[in-house]
Protein backbone atom coordinates (compact mmCIF):
# COMPACT_ATOMS: atom_id res chain seq x y z
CA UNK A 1 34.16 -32.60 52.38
CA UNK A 2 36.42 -35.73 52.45
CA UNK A 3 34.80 -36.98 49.34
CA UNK A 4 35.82 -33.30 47.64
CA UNK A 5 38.82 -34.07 48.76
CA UNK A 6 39.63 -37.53 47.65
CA UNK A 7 38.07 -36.36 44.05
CA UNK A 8 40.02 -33.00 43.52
CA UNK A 9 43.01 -32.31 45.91
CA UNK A 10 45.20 -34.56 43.80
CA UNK A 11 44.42 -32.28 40.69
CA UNK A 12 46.52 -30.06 42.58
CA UNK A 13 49.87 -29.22 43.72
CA UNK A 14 48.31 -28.14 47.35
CA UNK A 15 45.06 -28.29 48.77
CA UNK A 16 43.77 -27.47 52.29
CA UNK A 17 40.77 -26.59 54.31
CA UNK A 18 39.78 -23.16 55.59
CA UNK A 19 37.59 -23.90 58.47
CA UNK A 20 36.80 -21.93 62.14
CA UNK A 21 36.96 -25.29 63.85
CA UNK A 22 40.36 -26.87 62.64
CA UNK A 23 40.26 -29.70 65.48
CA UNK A 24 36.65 -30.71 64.58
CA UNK A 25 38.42 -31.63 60.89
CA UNK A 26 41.87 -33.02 61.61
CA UNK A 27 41.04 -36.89 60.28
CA UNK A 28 40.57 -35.63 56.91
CA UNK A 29 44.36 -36.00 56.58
CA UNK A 30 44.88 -32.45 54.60
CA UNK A 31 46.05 -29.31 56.20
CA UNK A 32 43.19 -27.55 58.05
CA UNK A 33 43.55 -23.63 58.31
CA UNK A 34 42.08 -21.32 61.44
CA UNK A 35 40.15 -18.44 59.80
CA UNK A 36 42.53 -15.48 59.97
CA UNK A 37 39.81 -13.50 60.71
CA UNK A 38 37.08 -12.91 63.53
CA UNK A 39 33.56 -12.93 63.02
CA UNK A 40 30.91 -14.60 60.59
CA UNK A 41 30.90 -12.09 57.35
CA UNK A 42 31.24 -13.54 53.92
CA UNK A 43 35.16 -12.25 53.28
CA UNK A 44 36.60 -14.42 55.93
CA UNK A 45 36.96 -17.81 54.37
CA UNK A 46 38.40 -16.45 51.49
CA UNK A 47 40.79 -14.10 53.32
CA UNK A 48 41.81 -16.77 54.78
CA UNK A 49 42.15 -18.68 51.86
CA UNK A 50 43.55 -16.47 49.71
CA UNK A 51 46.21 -15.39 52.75
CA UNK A 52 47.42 -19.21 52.92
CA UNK A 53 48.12 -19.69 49.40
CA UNK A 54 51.47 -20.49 48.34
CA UNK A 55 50.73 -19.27 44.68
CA UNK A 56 49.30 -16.18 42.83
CA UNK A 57 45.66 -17.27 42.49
CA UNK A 58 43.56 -20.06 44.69
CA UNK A 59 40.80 -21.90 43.62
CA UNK A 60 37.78 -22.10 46.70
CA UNK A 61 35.24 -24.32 46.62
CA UNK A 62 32.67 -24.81 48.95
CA UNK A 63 30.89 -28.16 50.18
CA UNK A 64 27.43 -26.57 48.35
CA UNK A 65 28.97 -27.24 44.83
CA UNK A 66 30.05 -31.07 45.79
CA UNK A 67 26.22 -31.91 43.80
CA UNK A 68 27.35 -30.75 40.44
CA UNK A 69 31.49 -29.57 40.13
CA UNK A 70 33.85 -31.41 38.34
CA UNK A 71 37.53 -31.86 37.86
CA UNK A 72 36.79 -30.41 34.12
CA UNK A 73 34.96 -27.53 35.50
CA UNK A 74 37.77 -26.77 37.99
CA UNK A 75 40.62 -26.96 35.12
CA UNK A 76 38.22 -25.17 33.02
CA UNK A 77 38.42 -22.56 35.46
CA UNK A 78 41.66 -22.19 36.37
CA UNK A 79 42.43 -21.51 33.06
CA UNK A 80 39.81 -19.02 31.97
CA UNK A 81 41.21 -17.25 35.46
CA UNK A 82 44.32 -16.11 33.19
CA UNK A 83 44.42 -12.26 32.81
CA UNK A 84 41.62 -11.71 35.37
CA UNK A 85 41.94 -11.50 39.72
CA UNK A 86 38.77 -13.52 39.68
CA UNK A 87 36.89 -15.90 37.65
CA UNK A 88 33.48 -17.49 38.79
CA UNK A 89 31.50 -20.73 37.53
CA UNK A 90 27.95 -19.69 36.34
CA UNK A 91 25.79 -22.20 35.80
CA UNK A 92 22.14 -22.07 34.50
CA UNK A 93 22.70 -18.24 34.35
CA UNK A 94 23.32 -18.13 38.20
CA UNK A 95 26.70 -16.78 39.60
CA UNK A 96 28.25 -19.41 41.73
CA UNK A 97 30.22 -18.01 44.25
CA UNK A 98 31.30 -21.53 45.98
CA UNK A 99 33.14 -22.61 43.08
CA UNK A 100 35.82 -19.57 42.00
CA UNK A 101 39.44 -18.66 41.59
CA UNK A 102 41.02 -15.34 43.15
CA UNK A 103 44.29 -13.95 43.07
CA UNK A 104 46.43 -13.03 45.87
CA UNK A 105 46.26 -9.46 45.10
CA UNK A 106 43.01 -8.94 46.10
CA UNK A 107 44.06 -9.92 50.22
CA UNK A 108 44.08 -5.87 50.92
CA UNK A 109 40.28 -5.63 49.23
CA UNK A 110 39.14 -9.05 50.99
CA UNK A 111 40.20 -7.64 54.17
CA UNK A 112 38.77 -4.61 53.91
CA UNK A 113 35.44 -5.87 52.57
CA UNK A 114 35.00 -7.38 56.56
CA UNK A 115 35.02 -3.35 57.74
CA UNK A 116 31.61 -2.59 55.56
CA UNK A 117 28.65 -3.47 56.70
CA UNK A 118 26.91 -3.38 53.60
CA UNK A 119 29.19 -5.31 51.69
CA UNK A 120 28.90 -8.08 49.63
CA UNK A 121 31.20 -10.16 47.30
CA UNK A 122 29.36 -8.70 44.10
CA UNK A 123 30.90 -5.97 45.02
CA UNK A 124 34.17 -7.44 44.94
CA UNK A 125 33.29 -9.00 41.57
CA UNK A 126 31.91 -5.05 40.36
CA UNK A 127 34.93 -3.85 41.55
CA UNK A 128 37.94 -6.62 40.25
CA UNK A 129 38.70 -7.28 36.90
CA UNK A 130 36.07 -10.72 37.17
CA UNK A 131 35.18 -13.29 34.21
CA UNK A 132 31.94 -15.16 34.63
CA UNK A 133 32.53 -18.56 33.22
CA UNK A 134 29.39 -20.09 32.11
CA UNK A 135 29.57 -24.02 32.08
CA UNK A 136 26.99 -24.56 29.13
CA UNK A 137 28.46 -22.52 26.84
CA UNK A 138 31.65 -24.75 27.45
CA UNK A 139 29.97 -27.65 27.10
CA UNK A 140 29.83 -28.40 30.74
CA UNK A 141 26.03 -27.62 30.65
CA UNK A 142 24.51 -31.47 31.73
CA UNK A 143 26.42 -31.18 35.31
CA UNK A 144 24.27 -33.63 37.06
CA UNK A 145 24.59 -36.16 34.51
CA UNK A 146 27.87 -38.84 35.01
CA UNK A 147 30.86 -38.76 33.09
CA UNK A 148 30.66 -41.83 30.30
CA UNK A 149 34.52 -42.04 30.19
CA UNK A 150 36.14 -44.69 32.24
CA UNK A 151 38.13 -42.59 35.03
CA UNK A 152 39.58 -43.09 38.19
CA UNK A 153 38.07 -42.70 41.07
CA UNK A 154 40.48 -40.40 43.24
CA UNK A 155 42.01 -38.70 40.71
CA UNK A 156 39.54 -38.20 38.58
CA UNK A 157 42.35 -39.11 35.25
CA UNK A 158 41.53 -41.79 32.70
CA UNK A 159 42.20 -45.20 34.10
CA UNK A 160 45.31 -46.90 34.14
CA UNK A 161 44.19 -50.76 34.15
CA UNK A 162 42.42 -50.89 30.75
CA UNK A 163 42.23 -49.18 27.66
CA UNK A 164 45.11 -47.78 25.96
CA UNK A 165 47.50 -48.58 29.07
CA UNK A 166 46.55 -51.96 29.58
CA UNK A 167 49.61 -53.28 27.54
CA UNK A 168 52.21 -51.38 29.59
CA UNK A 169 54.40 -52.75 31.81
CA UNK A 170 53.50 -52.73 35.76
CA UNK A 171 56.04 -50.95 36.78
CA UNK A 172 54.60 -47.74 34.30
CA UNK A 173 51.45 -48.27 35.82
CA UNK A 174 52.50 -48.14 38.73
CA UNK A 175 54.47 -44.84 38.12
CA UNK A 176 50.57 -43.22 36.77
CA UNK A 177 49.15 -44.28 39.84
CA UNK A 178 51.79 -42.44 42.15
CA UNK A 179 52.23 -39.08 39.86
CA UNK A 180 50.58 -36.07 41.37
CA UNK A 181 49.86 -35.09 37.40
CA UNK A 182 49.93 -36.84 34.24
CA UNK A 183 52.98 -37.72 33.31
CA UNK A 184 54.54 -38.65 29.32
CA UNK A 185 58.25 -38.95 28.26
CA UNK A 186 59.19 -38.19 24.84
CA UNK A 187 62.48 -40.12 23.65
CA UNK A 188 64.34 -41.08 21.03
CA UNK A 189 68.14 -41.27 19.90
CA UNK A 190 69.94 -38.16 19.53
CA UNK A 191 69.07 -35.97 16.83
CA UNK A 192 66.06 -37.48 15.84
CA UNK A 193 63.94 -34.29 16.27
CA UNK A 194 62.64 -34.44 19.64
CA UNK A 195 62.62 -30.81 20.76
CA UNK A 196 61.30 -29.94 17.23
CA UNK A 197 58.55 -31.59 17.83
CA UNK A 198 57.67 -30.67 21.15
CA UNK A 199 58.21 -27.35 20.41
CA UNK A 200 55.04 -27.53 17.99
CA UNK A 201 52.79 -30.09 20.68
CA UNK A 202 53.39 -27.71 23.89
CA UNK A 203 52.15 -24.62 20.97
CA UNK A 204 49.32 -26.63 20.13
CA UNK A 205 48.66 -27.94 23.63
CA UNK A 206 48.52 -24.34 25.63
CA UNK A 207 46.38 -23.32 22.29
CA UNK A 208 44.09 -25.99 23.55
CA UNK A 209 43.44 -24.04 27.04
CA UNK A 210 46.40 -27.08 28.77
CA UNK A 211 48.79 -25.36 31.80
CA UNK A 212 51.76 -27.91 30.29
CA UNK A 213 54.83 -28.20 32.09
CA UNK A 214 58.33 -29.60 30.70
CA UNK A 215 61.28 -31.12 32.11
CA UNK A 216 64.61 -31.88 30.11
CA UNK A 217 67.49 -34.43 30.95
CA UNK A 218 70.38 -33.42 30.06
CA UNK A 219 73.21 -36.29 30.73
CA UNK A 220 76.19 -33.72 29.90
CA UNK A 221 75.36 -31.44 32.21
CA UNK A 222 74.03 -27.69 31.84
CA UNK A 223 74.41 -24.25 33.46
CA UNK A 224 71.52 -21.96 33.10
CA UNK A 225 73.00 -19.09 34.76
CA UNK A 226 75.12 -16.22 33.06
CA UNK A 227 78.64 -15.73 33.88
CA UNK A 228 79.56 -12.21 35.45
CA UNK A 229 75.29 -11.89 36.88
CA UNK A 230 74.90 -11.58 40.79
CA UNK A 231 73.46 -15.20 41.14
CA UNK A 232 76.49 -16.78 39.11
CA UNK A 233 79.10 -15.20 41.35
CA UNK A 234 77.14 -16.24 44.33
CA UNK A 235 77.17 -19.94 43.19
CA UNK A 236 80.90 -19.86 42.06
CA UNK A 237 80.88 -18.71 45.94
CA UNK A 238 79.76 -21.76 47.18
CA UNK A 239 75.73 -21.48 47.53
CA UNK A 240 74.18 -25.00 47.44
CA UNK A 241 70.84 -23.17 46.32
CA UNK A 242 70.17 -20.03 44.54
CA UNK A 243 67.27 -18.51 43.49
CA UNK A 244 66.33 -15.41 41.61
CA UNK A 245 62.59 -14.14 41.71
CA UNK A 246 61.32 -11.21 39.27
CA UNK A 247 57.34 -10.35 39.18
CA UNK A 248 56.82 -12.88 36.13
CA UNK A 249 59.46 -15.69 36.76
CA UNK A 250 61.74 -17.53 39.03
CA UNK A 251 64.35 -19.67 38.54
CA UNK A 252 66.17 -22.06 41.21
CA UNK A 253 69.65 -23.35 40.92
CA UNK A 254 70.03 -26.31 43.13
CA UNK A 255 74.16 -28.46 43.06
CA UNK A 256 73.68 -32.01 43.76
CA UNK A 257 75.92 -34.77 44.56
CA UNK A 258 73.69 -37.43 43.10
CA UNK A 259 70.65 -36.88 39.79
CA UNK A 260 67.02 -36.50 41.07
CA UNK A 261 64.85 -39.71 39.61
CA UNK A 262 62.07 -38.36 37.55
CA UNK A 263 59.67 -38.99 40.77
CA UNK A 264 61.38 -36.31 42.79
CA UNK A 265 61.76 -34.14 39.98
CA UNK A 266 57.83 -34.16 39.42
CA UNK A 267 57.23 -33.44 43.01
CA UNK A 268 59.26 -30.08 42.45
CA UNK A 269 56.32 -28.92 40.27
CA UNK A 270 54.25 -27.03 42.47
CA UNK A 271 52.64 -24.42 39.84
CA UNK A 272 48.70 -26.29 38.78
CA UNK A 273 49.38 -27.66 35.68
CA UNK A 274 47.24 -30.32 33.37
CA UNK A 275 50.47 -31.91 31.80
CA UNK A 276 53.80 -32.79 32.39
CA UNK A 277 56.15 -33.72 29.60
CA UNK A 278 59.71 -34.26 29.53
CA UNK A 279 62.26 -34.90 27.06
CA UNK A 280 64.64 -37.71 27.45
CA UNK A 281 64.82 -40.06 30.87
CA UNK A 282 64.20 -43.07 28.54
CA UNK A 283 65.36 -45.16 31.20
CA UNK A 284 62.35 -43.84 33.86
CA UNK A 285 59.15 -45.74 34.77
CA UNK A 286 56.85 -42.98 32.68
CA UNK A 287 54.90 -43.74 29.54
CA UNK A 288 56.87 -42.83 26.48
CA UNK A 289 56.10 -41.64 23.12
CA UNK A 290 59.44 -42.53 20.72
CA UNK A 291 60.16 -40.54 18.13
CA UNK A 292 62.00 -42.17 15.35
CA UNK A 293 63.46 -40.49 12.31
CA UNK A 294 64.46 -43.49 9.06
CA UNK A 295 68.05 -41.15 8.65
CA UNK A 296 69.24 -41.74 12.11
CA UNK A 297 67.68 -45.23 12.69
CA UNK A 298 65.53 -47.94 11.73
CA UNK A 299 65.22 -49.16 14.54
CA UNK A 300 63.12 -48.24 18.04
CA UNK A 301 65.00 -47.74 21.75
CA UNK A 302 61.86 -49.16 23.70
CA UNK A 303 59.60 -51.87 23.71
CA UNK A 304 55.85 -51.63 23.18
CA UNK A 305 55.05 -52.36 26.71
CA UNK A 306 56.73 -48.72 27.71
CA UNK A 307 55.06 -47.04 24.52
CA UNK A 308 51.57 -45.18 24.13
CA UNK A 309 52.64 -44.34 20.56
CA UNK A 310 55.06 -43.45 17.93
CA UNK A 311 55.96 -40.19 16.22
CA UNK A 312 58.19 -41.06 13.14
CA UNK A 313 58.87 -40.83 9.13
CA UNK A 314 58.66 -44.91 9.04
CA UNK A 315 55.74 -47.32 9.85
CA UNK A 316 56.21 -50.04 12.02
CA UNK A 317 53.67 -53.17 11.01
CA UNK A 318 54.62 -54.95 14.58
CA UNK A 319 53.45 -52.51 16.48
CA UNK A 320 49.57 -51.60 17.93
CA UNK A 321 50.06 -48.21 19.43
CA UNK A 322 49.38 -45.29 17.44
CA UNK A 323 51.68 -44.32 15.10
CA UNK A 324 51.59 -40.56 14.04
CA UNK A 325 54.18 -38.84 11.45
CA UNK A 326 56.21 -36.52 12.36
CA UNK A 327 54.50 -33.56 11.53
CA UNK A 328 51.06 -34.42 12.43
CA UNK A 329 50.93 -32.34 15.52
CA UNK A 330 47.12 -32.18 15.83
CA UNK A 331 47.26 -36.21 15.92
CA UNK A 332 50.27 -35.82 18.68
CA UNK A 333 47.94 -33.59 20.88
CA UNK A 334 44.98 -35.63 20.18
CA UNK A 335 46.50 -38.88 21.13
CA UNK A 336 47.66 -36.94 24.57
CA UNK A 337 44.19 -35.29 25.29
CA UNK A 338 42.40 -38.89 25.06
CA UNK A 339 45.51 -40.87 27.08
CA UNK A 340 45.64 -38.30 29.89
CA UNK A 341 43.00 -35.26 29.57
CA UNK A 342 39.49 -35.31 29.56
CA UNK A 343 37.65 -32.97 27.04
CA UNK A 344 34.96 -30.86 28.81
CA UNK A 345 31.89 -33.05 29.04
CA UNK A 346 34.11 -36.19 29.59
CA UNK A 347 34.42 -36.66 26.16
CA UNK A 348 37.68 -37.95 24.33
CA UNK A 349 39.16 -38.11 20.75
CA UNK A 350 38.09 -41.33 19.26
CA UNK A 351 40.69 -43.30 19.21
CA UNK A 352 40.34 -45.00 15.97
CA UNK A 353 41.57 -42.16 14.34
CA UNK A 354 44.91 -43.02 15.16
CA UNK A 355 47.48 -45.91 13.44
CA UNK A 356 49.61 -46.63 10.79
């Protein structure tokens, strides 16, 4: 279990253990949850599970599947959960019930399941609006076999001491290492076309199957809310924090005396996501992808040992990252999916397609 643990809790924003001895499990250092039911029948871990869950759907894994999952399988998962209140890993044809997501929804039907004695979590599958996600067909099919890509250990993300990242300045490395997620900063001067083009890569990146998330600086200041709404008048009252909540979105409106580094601003990310990008904070420890544009400059805003490429209208012979023009968003996402995503199978984009 600690081993899981190490591997796959830092994949996510929370992770925890569902367990009827809680004391027996306290050194593994993550929160350890009393089954909030009695008894021994199959619905109580993930009652208990689901109940604890501080989002819509939770991923459960049992210690069984620690032979064979992997953090591809789990992402693979999560996001073939969308539209459905469960989705379950087959593999070699057989239904793996250790390894599957559920949504909150389904607490009421979990519960009840406990009161029949007959039941049996294919009937909660029969009876749910269930995907069956078989691994081969994804390419996950050779489970037992090790990944070939050089990853790290804990987090299971491509390493940061070699390879592409190997030029980059400590201090950016050290920022990877800390990140709960994989982090990239797209910058440039004003007007260049940043939001243009990651307009088009987040398209083509959620196209891919990614959960991406973004965050924006904006050093003039901003107010998302709408003058004469309930929330705006109960700012301009004085509320430090509000926060409206609707069945598909939320929003938060925090006032601060002093600008959240990029660090904290991460942390506030507590939705499962593969990627997080943001636009701007050029003067942050995260690796950055410049894009350039010959009308507004000839000339870059970083050095090479903050960049893991280029997106621009000019070629620059000095430099050895990738270069990509600005309208090659397939080359964009590829160069992302081999710096910070594993393909299914642990397989990556070869990097040679990319350069000037």
């Amino acid at each position: 279990m600690a081993k899981m643990l190490r591997a796959y809790a830092p994949l996510f924003a929370h992770a925890y253990v569902v367990a009827d001895n809680p004391d027996d499990l306290a050194h593994l250092g993550a929160p350890v949850i009393a089954h909030a039911l009695s008894g021994e029948r199959w619905n109580v871990a993930l009652y208990t599970a689901a109940l604890a869950a501080p989002t819509e759907k939770v991923l459960c894994l049992d210690t069984e599947v620690a032979s064979w999952v992997s953090g591809d399988i789990l992402r693979l998962l999560v996001r073939e959960s969308r539209g459905y209140d469960i989705a379950v890993a087959m593999r070699h044809g057989t239904r793996e019930p250790g390894c599957a997501v559920y949504a909150r929804l389904l607490l009421s039907a979990l519960r009840a399941a406990g009161d029949r004695k007959e039941s049996s979590v294919n009937d909660l599958w029969a009876g749910s609006r269930t995907r069956f996600v078989e691994m081969e067909a994804a390419g996950l099919g050779n489970m037992e076999q090790p990944e070939p890509q050089e990853v790290d250990p804990v987090s299971g993300r491509p390493s940061v001491s070699g390879g592409m990242f190997q030029h980059l300045t400590p201090r950016i490395r050290r920022f990877m290492e800390a990140v709960p997620y994989p982090v990239v900063s797209f910058v440039g001067k004003k007007k260049t076309g940043k939001t243009t083009v990651l307009v088009r890569v987040v398209t083509e990146m959620v196209a891919r199957g990614y959960r991406v998330a973004i965050i924006k600086h904006d050093q003039h200041g901003f107010d998302a809310d709408v003058p004469g709404t309930d929330t705006y008048r109960l700012r301009e009252a004085g509320a430090i924090v509000t926060g409206i909540s609707s069945p598909d979105k939320q929003m938060w409106i925090v006032v601060t005396q002093r600008e959240s580094g990029l660090m904290g601003l991460i942390g506030k990310v507590d939705e499962p996501v593969d990627l997080v990008i943001t636009e701007g904070f050029k003067r942050q420890d995260a690796p950055k992808i410049e894009v350039a544009r010959r009308e507004r400059s000839e000339n870059l805003i970083c050095s090479q040992d903050e960049l893991i490429g280029v997106v621009s209208d000019m070629t620059f012979d000095f430099l050895t990252v990738p270069q990509m023009d600005l309208n090659d968003t397939s080359g964009i996402c590829d160069l992302l999916e081999t710096a910070f995503l594993r393909r299914p199978g642990g397989q990556s984009a070869p990097i040679e397609r990319f350069g000037p």
